[in-house]
PDB file of N, CA and C in Angstrom:
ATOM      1  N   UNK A   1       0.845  -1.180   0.000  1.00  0.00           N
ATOM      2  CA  UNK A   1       0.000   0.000   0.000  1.00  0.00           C
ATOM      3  C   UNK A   1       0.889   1.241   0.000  1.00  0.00           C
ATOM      4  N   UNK A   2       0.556   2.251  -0.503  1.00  0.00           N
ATOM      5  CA  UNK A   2       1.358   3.599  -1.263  1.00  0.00           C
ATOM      6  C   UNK A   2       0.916   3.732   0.558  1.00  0.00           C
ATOM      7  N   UNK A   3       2.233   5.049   0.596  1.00  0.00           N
ATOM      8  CA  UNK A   3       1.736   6.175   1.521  1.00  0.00           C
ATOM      9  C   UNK A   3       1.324   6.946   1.021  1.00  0.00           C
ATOM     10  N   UNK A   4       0.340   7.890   1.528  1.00  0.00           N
ATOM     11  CA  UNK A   4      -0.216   9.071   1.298  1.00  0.00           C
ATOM     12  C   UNK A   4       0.637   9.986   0.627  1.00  0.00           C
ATOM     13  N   UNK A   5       0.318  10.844  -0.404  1.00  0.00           N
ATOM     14  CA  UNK A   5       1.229  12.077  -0.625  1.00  0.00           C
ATOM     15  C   UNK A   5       0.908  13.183   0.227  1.00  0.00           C
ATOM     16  N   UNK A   6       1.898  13.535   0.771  1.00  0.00           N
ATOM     17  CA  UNK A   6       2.152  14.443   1.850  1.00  0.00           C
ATOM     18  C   UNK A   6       2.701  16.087   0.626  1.00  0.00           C
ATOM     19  N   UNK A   7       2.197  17.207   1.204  1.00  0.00           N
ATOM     20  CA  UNK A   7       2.184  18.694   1.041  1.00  0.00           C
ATOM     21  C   UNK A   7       3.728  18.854   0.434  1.00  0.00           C
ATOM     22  N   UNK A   8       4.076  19.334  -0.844  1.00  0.00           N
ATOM     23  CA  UNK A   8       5.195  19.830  -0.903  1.00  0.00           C
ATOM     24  C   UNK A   8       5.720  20.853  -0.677  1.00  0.00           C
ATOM     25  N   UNK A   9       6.752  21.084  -0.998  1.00  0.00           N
ATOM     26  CA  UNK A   9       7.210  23.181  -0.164  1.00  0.00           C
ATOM     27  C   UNK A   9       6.099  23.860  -0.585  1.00  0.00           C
ATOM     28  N   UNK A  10       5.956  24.100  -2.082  1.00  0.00           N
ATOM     29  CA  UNK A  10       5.074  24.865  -3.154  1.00  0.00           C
ATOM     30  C   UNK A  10       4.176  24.658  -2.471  1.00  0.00           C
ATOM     31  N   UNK A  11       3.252  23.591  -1.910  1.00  0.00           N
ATOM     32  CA  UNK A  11       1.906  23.552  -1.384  1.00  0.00           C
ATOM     33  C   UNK A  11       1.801  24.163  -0.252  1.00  0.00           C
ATOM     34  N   UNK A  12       2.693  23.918   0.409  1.00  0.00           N
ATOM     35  CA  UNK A  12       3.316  24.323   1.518  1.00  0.00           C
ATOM     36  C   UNK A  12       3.136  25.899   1.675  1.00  0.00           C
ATOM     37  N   UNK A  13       3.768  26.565   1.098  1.00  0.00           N
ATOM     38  CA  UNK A  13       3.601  28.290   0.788  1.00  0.00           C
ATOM     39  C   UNK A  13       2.702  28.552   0.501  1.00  0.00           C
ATOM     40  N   UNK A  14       1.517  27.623  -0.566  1.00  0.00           N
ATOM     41  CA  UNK A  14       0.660  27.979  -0.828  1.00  0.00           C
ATOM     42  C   UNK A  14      -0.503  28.398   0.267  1.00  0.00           C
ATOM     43  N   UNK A  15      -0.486  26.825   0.831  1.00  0.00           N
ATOM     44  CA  UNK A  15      -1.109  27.415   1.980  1.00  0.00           C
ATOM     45  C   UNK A  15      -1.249  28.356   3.557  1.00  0.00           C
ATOM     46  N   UNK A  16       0.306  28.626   3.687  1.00  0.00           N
ATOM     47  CA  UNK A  16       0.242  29.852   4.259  1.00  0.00           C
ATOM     48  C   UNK A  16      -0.646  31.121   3.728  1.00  0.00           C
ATOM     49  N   UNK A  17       0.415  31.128   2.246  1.00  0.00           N
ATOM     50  CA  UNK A  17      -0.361  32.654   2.131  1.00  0.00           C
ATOM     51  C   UNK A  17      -1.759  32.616   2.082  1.00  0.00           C
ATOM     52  N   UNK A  18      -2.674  31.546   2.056  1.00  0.00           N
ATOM     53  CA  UNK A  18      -4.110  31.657   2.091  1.00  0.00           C
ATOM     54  C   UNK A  18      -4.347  31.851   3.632  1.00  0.00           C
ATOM     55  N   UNK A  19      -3.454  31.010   4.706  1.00  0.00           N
ATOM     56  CA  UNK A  19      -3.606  31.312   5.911  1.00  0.00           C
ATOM     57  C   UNK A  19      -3.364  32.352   6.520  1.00  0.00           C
ATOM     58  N   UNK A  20      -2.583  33.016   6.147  1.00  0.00           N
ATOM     59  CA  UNK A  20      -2.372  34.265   6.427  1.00  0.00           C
ATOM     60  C   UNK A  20      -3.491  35.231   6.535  1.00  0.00           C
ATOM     61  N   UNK A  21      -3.725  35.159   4.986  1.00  0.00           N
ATOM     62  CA  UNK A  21      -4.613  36.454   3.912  1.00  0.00           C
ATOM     63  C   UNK A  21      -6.002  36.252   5.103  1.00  0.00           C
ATOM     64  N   UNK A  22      -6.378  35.127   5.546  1.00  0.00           N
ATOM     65  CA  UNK A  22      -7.930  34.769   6.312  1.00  0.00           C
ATOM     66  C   UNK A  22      -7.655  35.128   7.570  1.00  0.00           C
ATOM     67  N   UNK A  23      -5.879  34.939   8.133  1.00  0.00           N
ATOM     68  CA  UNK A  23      -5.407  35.946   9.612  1.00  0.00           C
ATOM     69  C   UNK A  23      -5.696  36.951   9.839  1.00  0.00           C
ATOM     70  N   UNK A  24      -5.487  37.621   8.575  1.00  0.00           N
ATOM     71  CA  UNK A  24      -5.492  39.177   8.531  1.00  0.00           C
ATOM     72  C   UNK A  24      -6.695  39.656   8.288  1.00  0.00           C
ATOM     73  N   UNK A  25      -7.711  39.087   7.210  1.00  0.00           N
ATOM     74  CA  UNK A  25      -9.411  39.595   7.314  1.00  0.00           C
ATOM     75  C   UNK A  25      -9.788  39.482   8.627  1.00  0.00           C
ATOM     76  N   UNK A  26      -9.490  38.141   9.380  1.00  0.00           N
ATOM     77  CA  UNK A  26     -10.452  37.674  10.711  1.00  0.00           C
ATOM     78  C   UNK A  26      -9.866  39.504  11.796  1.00  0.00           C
ATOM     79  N   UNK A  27      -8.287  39.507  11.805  1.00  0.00           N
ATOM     80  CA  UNK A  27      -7.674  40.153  12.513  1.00  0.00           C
ATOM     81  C   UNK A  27      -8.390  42.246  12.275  1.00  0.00           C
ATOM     82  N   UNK A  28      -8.660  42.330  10.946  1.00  0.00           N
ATOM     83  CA  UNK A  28      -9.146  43.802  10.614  1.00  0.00           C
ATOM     84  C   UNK A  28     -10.914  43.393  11.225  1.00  0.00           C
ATOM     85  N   UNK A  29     -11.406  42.736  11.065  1.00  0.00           N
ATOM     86  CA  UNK A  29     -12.597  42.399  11.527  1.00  0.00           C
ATOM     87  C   UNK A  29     -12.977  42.644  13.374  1.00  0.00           C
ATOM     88  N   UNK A  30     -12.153  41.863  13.809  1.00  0.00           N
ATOM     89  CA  UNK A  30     -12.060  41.903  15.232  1.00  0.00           C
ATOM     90  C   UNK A  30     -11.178  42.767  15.918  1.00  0.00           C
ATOM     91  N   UNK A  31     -10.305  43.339  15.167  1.00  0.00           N
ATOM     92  CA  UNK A  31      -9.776  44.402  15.453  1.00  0.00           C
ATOM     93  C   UNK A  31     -10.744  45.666  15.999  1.00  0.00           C
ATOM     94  N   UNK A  32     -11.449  45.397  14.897  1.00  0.00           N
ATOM     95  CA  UNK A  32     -12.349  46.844  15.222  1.00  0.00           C
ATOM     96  C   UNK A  32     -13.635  47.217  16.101  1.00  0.00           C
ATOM     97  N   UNK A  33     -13.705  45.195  16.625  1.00  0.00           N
ATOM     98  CA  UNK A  33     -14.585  45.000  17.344  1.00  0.00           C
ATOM     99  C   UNK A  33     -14.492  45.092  19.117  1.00  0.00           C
ATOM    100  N   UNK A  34     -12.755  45.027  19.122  1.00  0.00           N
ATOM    101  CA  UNK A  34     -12.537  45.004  20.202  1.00  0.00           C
ATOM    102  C   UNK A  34     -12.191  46.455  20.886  1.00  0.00           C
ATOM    103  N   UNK A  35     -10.924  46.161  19.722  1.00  0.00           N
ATOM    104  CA  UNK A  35     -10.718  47.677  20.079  1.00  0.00           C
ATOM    105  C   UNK A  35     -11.466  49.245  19.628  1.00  0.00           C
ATOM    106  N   UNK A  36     -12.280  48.923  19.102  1.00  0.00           N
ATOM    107  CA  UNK A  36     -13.354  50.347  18.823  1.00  0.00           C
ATOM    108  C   UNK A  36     -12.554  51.243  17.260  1.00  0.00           C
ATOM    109  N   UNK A  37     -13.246  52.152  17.393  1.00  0.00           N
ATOM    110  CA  UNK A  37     -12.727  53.052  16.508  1.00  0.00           C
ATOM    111  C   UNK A  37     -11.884  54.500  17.231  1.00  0.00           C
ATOM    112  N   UNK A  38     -11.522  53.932  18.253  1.00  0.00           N
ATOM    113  CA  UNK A  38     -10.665  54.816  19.139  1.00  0.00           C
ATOM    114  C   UNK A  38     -10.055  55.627  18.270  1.00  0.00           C
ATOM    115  N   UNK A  39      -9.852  57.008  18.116  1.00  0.00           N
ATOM    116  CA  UNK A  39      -9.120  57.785  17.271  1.00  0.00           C
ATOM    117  C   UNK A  39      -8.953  57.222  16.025  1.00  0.00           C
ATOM    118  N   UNK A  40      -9.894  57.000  15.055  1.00  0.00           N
ATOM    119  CA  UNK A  40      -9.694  55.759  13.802  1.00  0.00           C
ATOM    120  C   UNK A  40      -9.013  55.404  13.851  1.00  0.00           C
ATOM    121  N   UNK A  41      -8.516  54.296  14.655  1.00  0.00           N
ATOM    122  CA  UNK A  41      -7.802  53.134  14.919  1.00  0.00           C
ATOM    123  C   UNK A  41      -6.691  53.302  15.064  1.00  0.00           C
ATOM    124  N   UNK A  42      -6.239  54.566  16.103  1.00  0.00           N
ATOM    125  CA  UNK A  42      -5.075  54.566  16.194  1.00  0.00           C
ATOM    126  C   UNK A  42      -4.767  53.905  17.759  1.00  0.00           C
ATOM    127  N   UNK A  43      -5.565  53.149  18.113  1.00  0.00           N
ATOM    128  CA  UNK A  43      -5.299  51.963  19.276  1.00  0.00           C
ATOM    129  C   UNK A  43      -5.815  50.947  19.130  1.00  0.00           C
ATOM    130  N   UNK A  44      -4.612  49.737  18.181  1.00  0.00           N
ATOM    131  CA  UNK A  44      -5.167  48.687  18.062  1.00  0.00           C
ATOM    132  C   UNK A  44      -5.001  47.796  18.914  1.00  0.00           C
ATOM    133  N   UNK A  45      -4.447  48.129  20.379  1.00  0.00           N
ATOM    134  CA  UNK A  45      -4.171  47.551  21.352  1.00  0.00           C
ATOM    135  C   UNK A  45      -4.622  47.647  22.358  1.00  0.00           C
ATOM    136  N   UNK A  46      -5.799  48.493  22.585  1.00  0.00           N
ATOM    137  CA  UNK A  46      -6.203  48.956  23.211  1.00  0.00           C
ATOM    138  C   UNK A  46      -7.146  47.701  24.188  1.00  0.00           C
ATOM    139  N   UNK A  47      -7.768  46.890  23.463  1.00  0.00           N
ATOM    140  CA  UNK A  47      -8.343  45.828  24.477  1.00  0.00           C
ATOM    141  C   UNK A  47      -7.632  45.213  25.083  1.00  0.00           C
ATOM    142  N   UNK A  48      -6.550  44.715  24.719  1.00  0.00           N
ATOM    143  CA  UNK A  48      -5.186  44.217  25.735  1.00  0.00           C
ATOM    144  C   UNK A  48      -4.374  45.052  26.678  1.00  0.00           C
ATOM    145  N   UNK A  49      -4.414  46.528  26.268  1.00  0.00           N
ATOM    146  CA  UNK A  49      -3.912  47.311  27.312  1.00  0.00           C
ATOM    147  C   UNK A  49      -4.888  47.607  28.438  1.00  0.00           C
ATOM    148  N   UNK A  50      -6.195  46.799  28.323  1.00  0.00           N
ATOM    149  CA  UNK A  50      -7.624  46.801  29.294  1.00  0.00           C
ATOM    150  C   UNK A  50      -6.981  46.501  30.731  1.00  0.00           C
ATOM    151  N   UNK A  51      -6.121  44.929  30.025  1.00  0.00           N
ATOM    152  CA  UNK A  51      -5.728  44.187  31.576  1.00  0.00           C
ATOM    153  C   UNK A  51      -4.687  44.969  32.382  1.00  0.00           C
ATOM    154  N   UNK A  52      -3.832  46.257  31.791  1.00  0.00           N
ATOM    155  CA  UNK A  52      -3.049  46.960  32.767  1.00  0.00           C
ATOM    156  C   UNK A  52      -3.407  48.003  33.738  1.00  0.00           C
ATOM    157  N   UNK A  53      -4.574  48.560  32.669  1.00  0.00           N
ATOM    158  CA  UNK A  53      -5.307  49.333  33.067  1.00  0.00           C
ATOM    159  C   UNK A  53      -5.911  49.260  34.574  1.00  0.00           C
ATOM    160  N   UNK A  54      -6.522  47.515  34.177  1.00  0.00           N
ATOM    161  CA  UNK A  54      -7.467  47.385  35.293  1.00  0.00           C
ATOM    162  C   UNK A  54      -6.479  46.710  36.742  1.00  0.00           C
ATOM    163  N   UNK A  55      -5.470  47.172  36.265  1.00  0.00           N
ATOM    164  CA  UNK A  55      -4.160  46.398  37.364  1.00  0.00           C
ATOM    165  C   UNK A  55      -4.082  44.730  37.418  1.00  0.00           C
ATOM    166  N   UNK A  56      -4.384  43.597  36.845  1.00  0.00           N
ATOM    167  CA  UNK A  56      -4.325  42.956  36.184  1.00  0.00           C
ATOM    168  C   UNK A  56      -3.301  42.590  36.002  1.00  0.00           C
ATOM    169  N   UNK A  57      -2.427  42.849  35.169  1.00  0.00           N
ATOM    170  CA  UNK A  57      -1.143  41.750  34.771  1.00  0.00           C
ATOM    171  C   UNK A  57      -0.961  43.081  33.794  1.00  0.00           C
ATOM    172  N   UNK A  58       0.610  42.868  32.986  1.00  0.00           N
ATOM    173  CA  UNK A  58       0.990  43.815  32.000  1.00  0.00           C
ATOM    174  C   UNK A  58       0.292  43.522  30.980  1.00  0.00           C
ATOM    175  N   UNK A  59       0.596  44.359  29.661  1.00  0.00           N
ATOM    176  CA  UNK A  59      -0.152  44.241  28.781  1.00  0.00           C
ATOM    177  C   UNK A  59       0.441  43.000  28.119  1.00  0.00           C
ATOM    178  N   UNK A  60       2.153  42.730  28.044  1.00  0.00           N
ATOM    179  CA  UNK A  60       2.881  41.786  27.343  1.00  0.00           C
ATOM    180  C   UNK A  60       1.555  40.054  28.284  1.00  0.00           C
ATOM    181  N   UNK A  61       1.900  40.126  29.391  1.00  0.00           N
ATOM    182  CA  UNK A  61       1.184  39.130  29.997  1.00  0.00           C
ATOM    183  C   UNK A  61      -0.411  39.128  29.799  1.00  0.00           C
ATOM    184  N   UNK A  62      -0.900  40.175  29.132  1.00  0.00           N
ATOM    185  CA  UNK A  62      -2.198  40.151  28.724  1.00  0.00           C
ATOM    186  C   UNK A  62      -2.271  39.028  27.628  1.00  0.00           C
ATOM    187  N   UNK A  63      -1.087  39.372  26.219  1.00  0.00           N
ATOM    188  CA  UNK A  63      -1.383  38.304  24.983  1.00  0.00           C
ATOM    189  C   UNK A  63      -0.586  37.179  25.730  1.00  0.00           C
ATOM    190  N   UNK A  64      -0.009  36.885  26.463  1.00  0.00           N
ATOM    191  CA  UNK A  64       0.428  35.802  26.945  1.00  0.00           C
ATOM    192  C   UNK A  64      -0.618  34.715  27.534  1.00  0.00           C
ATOM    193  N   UNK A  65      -1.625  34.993  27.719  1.00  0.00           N
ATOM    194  CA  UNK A  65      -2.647  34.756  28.577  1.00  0.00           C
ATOM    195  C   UNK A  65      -3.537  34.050  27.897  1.00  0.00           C
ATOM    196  N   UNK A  66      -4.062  34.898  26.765  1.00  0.00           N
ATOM    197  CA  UNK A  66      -4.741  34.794  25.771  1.00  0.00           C
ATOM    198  C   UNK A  66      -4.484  33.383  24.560  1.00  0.00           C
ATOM    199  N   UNK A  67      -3.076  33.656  24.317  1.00  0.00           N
ATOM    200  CA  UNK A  67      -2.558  32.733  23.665  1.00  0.00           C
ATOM    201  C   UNK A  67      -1.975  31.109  24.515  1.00  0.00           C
ATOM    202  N   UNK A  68      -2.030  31.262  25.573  1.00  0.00           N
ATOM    203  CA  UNK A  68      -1.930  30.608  26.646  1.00  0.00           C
ATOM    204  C   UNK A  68      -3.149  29.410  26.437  1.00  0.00           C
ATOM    205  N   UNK A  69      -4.553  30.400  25.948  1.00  0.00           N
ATOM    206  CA  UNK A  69      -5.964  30.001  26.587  1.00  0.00           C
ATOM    207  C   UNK A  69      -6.202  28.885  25.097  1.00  0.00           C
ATOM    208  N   UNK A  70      -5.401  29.506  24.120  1.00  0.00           N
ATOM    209  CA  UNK A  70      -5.591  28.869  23.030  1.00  0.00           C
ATOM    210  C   UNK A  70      -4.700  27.673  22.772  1.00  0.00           C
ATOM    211  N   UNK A  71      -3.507  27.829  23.437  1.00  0.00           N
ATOM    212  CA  UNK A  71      -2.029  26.498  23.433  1.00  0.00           C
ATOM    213  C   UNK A  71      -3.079  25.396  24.224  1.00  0.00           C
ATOM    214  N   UNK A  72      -3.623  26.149  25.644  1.00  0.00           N
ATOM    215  CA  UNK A  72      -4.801  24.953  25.802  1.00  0.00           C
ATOM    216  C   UNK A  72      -5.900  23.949  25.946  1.00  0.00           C
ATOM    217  N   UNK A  73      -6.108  24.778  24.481  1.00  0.00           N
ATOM    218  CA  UNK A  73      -7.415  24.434  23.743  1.00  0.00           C
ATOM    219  C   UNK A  73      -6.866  23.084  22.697  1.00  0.00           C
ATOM    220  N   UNK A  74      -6.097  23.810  22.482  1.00  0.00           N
ATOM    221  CA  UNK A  74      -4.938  22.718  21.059  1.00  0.00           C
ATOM    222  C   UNK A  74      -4.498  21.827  21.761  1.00  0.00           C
ATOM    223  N   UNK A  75      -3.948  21.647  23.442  1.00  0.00           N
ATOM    224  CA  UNK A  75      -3.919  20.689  23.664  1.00  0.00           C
ATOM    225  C   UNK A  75      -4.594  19.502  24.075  1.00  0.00           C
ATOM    226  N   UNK A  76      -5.685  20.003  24.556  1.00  0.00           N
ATOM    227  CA  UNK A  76      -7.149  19.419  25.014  1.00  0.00           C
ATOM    228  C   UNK A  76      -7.475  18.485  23.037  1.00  0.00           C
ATOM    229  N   UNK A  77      -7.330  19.546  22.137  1.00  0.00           N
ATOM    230  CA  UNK A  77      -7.853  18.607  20.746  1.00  0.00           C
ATOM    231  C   UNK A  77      -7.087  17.442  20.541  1.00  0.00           C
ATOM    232  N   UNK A  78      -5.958  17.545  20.674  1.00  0.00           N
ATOM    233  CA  UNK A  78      -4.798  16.324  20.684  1.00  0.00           C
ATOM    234  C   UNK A  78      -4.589  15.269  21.283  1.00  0.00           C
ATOM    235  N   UNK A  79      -5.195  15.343  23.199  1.00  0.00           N
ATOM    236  CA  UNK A  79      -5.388  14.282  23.481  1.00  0.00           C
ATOM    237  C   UNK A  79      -6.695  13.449  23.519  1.00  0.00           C
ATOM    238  N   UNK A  80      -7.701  14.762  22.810  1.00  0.00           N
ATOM    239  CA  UNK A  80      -8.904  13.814  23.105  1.00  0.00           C
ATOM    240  C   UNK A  80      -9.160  13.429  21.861  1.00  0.00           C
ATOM    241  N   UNK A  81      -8.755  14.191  20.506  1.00  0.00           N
ATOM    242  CA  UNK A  81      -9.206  14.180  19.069  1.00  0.00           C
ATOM    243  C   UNK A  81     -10.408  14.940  18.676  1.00  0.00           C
ATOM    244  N   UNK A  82     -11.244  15.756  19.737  1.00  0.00           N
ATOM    245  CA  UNK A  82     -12.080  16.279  19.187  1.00  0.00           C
ATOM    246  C   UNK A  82     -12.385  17.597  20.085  1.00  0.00           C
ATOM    247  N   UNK A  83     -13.144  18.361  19.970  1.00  0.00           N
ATOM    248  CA  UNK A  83     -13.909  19.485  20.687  1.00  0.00           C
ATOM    249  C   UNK A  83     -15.145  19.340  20.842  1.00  0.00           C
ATOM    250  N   UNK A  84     -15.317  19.886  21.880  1.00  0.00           N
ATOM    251  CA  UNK A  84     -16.630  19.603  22.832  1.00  0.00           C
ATOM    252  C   UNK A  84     -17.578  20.753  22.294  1.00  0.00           C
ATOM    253  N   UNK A  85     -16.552  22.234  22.455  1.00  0.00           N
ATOM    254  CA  UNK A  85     -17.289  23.363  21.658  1.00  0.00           C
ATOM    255  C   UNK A  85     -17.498  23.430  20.286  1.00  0.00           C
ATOM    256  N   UNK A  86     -18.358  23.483  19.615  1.00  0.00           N
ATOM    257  CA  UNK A  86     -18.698  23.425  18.116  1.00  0.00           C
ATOM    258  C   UNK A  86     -18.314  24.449  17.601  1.00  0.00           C
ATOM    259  N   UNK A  87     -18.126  25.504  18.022  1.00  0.00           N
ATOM    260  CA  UNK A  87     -18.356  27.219  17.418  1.00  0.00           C
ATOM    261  C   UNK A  87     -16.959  27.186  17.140  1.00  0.00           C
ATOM    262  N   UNK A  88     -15.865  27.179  17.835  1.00  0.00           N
ATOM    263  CA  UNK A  88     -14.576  27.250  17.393  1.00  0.00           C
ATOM    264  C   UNK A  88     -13.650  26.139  16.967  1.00  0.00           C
ATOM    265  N   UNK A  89     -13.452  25.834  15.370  1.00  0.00           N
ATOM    266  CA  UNK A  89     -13.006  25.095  15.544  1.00  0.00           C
ATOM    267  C   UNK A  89     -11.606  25.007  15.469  1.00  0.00           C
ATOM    268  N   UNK A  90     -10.896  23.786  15.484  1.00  0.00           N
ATOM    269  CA  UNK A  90      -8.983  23.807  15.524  1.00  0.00           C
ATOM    270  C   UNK A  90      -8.901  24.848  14.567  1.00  0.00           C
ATOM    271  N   UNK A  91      -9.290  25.044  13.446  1.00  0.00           N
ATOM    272  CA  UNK A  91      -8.605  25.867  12.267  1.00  0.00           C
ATOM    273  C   UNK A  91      -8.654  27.345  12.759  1.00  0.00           C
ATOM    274  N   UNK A  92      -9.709  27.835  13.464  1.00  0.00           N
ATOM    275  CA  UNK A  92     -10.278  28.840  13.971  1.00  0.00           C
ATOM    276  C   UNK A  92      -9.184  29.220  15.266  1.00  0.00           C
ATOM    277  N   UNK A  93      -8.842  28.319  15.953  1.00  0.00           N
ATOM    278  CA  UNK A  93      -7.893  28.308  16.963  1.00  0.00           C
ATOM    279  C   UNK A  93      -6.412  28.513  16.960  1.00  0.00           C
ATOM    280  N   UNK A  94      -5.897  27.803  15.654  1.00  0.00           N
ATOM    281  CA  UNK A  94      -4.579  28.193  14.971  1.00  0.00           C
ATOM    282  C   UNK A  94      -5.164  30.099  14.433  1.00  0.00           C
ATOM    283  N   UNK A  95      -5.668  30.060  13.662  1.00  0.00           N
ATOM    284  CA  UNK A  95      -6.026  31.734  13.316  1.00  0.00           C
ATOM    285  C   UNK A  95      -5.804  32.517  14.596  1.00  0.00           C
ATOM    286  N   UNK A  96      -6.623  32.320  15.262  1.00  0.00           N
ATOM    287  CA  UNK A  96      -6.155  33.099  16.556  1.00  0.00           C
ATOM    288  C   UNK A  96      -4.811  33.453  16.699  1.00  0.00           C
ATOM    289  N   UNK A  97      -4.132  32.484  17.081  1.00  0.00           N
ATOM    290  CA  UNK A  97      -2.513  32.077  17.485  1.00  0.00           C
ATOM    291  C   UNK A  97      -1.953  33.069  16.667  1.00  0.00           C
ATOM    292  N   UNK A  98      -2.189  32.965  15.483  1.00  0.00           N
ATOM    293  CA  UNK A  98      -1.541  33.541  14.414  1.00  0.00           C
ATOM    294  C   UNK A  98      -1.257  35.008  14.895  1.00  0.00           C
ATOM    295  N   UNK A  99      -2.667  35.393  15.047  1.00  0.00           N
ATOM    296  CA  UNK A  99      -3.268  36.750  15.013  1.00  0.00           C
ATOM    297  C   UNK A  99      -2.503  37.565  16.527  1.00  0.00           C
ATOM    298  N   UNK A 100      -2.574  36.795  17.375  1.00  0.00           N
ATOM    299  CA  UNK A 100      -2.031  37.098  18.782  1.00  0.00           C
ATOM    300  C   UNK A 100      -0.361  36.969  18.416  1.00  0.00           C
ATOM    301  N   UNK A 101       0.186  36.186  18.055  1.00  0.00           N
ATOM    302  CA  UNK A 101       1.748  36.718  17.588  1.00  0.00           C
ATOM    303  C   UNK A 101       2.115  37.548  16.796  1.00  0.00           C
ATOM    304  N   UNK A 102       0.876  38.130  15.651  1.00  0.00           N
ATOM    305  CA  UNK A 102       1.046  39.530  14.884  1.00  0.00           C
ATOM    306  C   UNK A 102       0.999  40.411  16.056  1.00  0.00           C
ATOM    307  N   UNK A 103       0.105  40.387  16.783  1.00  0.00           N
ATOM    308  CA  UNK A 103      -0.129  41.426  17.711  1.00  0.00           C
ATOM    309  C   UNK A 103       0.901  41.882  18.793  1.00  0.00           C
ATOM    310  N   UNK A 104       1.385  40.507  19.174  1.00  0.00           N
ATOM    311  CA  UNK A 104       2.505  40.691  20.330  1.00  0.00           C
ATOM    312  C   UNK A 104       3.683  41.578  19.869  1.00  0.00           C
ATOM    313  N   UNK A 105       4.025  40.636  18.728  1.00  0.00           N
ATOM    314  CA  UNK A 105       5.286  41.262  17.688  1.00  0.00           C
ATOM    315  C   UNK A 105       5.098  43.247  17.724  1.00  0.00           C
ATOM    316  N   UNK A 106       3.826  43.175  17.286  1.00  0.00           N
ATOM    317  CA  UNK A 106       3.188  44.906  16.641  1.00  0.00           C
ATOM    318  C   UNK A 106       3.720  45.594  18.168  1.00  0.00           C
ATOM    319  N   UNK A 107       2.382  44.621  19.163  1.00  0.00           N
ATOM    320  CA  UNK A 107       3.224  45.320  20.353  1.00  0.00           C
ATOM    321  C   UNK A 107       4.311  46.255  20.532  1.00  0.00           C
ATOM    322  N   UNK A 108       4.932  44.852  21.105  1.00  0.00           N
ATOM    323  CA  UNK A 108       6.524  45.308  21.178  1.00  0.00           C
ATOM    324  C   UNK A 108       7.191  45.776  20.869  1.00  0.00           C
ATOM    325  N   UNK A 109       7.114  45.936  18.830  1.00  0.00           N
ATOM    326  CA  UNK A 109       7.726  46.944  18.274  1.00  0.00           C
ATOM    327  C   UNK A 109       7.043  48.343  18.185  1.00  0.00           C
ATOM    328  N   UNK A 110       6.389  47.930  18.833  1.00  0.00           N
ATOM    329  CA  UNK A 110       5.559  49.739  18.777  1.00  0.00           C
ATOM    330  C   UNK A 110       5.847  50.187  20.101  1.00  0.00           C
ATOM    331  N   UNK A 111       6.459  49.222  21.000  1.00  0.00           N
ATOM    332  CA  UNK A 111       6.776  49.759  22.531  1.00  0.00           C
ATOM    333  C   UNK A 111       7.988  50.206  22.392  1.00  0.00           C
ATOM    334  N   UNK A 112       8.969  49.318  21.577  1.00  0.00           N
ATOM    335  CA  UNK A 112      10.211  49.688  21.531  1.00  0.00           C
ATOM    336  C   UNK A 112      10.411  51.494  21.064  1.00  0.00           C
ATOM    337  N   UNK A 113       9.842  51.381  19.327  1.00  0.00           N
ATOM    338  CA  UNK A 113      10.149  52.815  18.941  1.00  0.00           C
ATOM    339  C   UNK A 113       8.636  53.110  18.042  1.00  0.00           C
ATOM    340  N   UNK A 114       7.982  53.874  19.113  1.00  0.00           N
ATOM    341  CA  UNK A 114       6.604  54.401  18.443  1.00  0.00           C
ATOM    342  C   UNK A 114       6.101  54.483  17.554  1.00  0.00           C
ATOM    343  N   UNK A 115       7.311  55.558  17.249  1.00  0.00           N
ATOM    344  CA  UNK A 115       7.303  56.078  15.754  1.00  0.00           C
ATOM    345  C   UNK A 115       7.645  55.423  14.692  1.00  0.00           C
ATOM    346  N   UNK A 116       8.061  54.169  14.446  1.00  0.00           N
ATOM    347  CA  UNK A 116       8.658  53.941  13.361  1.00  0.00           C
ATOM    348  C   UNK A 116       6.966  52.992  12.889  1.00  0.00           C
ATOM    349  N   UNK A 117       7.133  52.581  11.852  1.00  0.00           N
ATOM    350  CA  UNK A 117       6.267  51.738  11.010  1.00  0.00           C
ATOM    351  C   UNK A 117       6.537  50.393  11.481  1.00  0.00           C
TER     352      UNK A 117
END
C-alpha cells in the first residue's frame, strides 16, 4: 500500500499565504470589534492594554494569557481528538494564534520605537 502524498514546499507556501490572507481579514474584523474606533484606529491595542489598566497583569502578559488560553485548547484537541465546543473550531484556533503573535510582535515593536512603522 502507497503512503499518502504528503504537502510539498510549493503547497506548503501555498497554503500559508491563504492562511495568512484569512489571519489578517479575521484580525481587521475583530480588530475593530474590540478595540473600537478609538481615534480611527489609532489603538489597536487597546483591548489588551484593558488588563493593565485594570491592574491585572501587564499588557505583554495580557497576549500571553490569551494565547496561553488557546495552546490549551490545542492541547485538550490532541489528546482527546475532538472538541466539545462546536463554534470554534482547531482551524479557527490556529487563526487566533496567528493573530495574537502579529499582535505581540506589533506590540513590542511599537513599545520599543513608536514612531517607526
Amino acid at each position: 500500500m502507497d503512503a499518502p502524498q504528503r504537502m510539498n514546499r510549493e503547497e506548503l507556501l501555498r497554503f500559508h499565504l491563504a492562511l495568512t490572507e484569512q489571519a489578517r481579514s479575521l484580525m481587521e474584523a475583530k480588530n475593530q470589534d474590540y478595540a473600537g474606533d478609538a481615534e480611527h484606529g489609532r489603538q489597536p491595542f487597546a483591548n489588551f492594554e484593558r488588563v493593565e489598566a485594570l491592574g491585572i497583569c501587564s499588557t505583554e502578559q495580557g497576549f500571553l494569557v490569551r494565547m496561553t488560553d488557546k495552546m490549551s485548547r490545542l492541547s485538550s484537541y490532541v489528546q482527546a481528538g475532538k472538541l466539545e465546543v462546536s463554534d470554534e473550531t482547531v482551524h479557527d484556533t490556529l487563526v487566533d494564534l496567528i493573530n495574537y503573535s502579529v499582535l505581540l510582535a506589533a506590540f513590542l515593536s511599537d513599545k520599543r520605537s513608536p514612531n517607526q512603522p
